[in-house]
C-alpha atoms as a PDB file:
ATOM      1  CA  UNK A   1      -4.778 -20.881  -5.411  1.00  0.00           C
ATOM      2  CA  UNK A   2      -4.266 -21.496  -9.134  1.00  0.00           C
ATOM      3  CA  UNK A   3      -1.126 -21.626 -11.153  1.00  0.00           C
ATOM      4  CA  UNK A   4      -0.998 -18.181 -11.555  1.00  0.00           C
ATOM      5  CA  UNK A   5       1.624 -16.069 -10.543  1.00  0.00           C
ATOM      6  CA  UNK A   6      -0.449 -13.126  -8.563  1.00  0.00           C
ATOM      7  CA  UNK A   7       1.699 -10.128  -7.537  1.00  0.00           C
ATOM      8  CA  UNK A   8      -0.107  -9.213  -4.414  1.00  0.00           C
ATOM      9  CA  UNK A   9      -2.425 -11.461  -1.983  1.00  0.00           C
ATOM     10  CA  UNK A  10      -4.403 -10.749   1.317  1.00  0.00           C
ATOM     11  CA  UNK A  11      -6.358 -14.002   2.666  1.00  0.00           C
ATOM     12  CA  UNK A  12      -9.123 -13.838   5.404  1.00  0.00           C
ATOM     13  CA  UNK A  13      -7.773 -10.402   6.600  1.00  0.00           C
ATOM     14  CA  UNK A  14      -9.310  -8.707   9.033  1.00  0.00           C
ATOM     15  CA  UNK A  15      -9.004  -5.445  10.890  1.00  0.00           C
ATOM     16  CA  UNK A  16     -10.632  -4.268  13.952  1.00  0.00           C
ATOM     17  CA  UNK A  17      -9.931  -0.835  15.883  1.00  0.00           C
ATOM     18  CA  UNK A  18      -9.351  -0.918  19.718  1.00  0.00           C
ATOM     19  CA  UNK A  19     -12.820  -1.308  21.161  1.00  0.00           C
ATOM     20  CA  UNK A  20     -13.456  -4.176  18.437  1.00  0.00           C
ATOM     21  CA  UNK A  21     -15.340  -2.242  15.721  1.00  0.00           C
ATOM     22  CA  UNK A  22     -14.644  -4.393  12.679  1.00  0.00           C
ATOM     23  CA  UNK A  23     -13.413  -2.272   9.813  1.00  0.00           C
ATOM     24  CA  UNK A  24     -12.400  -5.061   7.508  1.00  0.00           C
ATOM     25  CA  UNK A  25     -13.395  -8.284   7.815  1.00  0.00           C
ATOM     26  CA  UNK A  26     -12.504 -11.932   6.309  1.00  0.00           C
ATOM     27  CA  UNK A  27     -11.012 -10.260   3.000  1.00  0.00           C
ATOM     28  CA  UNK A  28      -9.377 -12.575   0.385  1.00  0.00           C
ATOM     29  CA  UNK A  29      -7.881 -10.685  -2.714  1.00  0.00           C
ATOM     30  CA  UNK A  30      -5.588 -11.126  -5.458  1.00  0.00           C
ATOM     31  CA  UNK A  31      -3.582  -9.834  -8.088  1.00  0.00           C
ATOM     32  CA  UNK A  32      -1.998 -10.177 -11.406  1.00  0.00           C
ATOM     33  CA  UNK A  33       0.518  -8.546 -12.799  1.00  0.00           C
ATOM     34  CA  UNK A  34      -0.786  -5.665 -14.909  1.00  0.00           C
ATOM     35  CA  UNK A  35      -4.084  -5.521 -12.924  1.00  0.00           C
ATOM     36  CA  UNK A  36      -6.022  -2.638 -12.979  1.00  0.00           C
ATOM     37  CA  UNK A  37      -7.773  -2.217  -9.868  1.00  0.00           C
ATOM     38  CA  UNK A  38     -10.266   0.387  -7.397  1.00  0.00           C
ATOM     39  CA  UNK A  39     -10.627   0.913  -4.061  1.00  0.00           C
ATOM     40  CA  UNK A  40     -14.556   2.062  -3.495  1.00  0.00           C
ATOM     41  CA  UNK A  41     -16.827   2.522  -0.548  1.00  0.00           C
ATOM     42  CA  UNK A  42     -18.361   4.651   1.910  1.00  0.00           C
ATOM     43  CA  UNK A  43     -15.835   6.682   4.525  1.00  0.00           C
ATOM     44  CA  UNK A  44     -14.926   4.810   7.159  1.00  0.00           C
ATOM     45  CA  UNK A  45     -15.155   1.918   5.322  1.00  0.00           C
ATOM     46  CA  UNK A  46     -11.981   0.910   5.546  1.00  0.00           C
ATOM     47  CA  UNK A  47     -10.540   1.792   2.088  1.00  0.00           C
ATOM     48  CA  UNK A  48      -6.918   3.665   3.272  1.00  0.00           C
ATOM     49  CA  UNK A  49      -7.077   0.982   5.997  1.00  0.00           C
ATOM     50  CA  UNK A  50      -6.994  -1.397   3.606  1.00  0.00           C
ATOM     51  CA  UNK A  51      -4.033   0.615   1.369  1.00  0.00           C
ATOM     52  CA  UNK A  52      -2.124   0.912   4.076  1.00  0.00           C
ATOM     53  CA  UNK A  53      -1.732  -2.562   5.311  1.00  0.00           C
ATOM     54  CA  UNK A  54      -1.299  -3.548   1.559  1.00  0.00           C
ATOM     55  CA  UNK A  55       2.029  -0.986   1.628  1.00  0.00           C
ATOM     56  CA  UNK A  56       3.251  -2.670   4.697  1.00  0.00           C
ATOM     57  CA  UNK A  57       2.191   0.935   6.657  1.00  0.00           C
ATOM     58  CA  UNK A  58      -0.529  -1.035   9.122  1.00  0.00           C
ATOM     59  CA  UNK A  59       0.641  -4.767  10.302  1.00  0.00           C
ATOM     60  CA  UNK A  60      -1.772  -4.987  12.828  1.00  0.00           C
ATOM     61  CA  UNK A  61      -4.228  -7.239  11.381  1.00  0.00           C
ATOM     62  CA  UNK A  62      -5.126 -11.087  11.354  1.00  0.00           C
ATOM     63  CA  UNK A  63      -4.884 -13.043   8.346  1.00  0.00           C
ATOM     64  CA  UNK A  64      -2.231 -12.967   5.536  1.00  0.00           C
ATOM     65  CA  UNK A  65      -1.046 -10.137   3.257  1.00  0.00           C
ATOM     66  CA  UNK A  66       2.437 -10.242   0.902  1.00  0.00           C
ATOM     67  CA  UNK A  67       3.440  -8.636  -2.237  1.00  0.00           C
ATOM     68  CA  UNK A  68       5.978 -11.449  -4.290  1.00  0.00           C
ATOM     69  CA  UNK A  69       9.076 -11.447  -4.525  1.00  0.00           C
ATOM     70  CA  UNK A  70      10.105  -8.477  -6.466  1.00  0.00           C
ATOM     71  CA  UNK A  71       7.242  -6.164  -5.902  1.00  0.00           C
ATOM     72  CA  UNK A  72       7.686  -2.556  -4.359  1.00  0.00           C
ATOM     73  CA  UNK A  73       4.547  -0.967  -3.127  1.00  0.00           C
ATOM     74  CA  UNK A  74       4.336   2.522  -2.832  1.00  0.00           C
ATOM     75  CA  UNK A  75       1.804   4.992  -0.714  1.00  0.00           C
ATOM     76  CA  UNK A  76       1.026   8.491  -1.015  1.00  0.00           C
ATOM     77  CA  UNK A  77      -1.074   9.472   2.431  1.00  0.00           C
ATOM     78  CA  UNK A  78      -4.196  11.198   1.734  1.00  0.00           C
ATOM     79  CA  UNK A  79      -2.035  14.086   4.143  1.00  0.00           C
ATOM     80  CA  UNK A  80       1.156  13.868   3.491  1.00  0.00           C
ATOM     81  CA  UNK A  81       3.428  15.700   5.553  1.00  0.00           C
ATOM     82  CA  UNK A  82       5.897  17.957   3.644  1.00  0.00           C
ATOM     83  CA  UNK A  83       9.131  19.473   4.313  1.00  0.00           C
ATOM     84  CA  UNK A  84       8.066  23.230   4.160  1.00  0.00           C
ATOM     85  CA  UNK A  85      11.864  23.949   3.865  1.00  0.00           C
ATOM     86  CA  UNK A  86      11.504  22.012   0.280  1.00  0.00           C
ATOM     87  CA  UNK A  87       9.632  23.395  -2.523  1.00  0.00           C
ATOM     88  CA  UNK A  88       7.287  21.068  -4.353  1.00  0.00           C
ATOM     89  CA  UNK A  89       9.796  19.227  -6.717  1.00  0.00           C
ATOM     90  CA  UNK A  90      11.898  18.782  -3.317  1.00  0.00           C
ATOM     91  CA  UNK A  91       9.164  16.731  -1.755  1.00  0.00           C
ATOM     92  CA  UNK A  92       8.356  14.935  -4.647  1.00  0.00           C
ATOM     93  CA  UNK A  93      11.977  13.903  -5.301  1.00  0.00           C
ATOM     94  CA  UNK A  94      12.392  13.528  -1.420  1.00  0.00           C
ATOM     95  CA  UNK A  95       9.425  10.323  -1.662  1.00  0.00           C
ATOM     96  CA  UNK A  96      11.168   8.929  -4.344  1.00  0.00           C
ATOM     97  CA  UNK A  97      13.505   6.882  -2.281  1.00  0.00           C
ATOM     98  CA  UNK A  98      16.265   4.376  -4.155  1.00  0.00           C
ATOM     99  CA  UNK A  99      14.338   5.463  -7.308  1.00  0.00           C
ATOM    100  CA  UNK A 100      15.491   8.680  -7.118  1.00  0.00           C
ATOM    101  CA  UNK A 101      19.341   7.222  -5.809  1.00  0.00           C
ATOM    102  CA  UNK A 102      19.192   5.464  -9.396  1.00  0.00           C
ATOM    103  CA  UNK A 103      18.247   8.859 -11.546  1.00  0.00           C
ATOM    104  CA  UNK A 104      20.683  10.317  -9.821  1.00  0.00           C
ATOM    105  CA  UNK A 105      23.445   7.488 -11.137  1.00  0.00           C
ATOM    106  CA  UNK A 106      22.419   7.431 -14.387  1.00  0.00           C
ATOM    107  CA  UNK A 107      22.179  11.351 -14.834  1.00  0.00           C
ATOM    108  CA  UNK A 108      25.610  11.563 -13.417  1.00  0.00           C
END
């Protein structure tokens, strides 16, 4: 790795599903900060597999995946599953999480 100071990493990662069908295989990535980045392929290629282990969601997996120090990843599920009690802005603000705690401070 060079001096840089990359914001996300996944080295020789690999996924397979119960049965052994490989859906990711031997991936090395990284990131810088301000990257700018896609997530393309064919379904069930393993692209949400792939978001998901990067957001900490999936952690069964061999290799090596970390955000730095720092770094908060969010996910939004291609399904999420909402509160029907809520209305929309209630289940928006309800994924917020500690950034919503700290709107609510500084609106107070």
């Amino acid at each position: 790795m060079s001096s840089h100071q990359y914001v996300y990493v996944m080295h020789r990662l690999s996924k397979a599903w119960p049965g052994g069908k490989e859906v990711l295989k031997n991936i090395s990535l990284s990131f810088l900060p301000g990257a700018k980045i896609g997530v393309l392929g064919l379904n069930g290629a393993g692209k949400s597999t792939l978001l998901k282990i990067m957001a900490g969601i999936d952690t069964d997996f061999n290799g090596d995946a970390w955000a730095a120090d720092g770094i908060k990843i969010g996910y939004l599920a291609q399904e999420p599953e909402l509160d029907e009690s809520m209305d929309v802005a209630g289940n928006v603000l309800s994924g917020l999480g500690e950034a919503k705690e700290l709107m609510d401070r500084f609106n107070a």
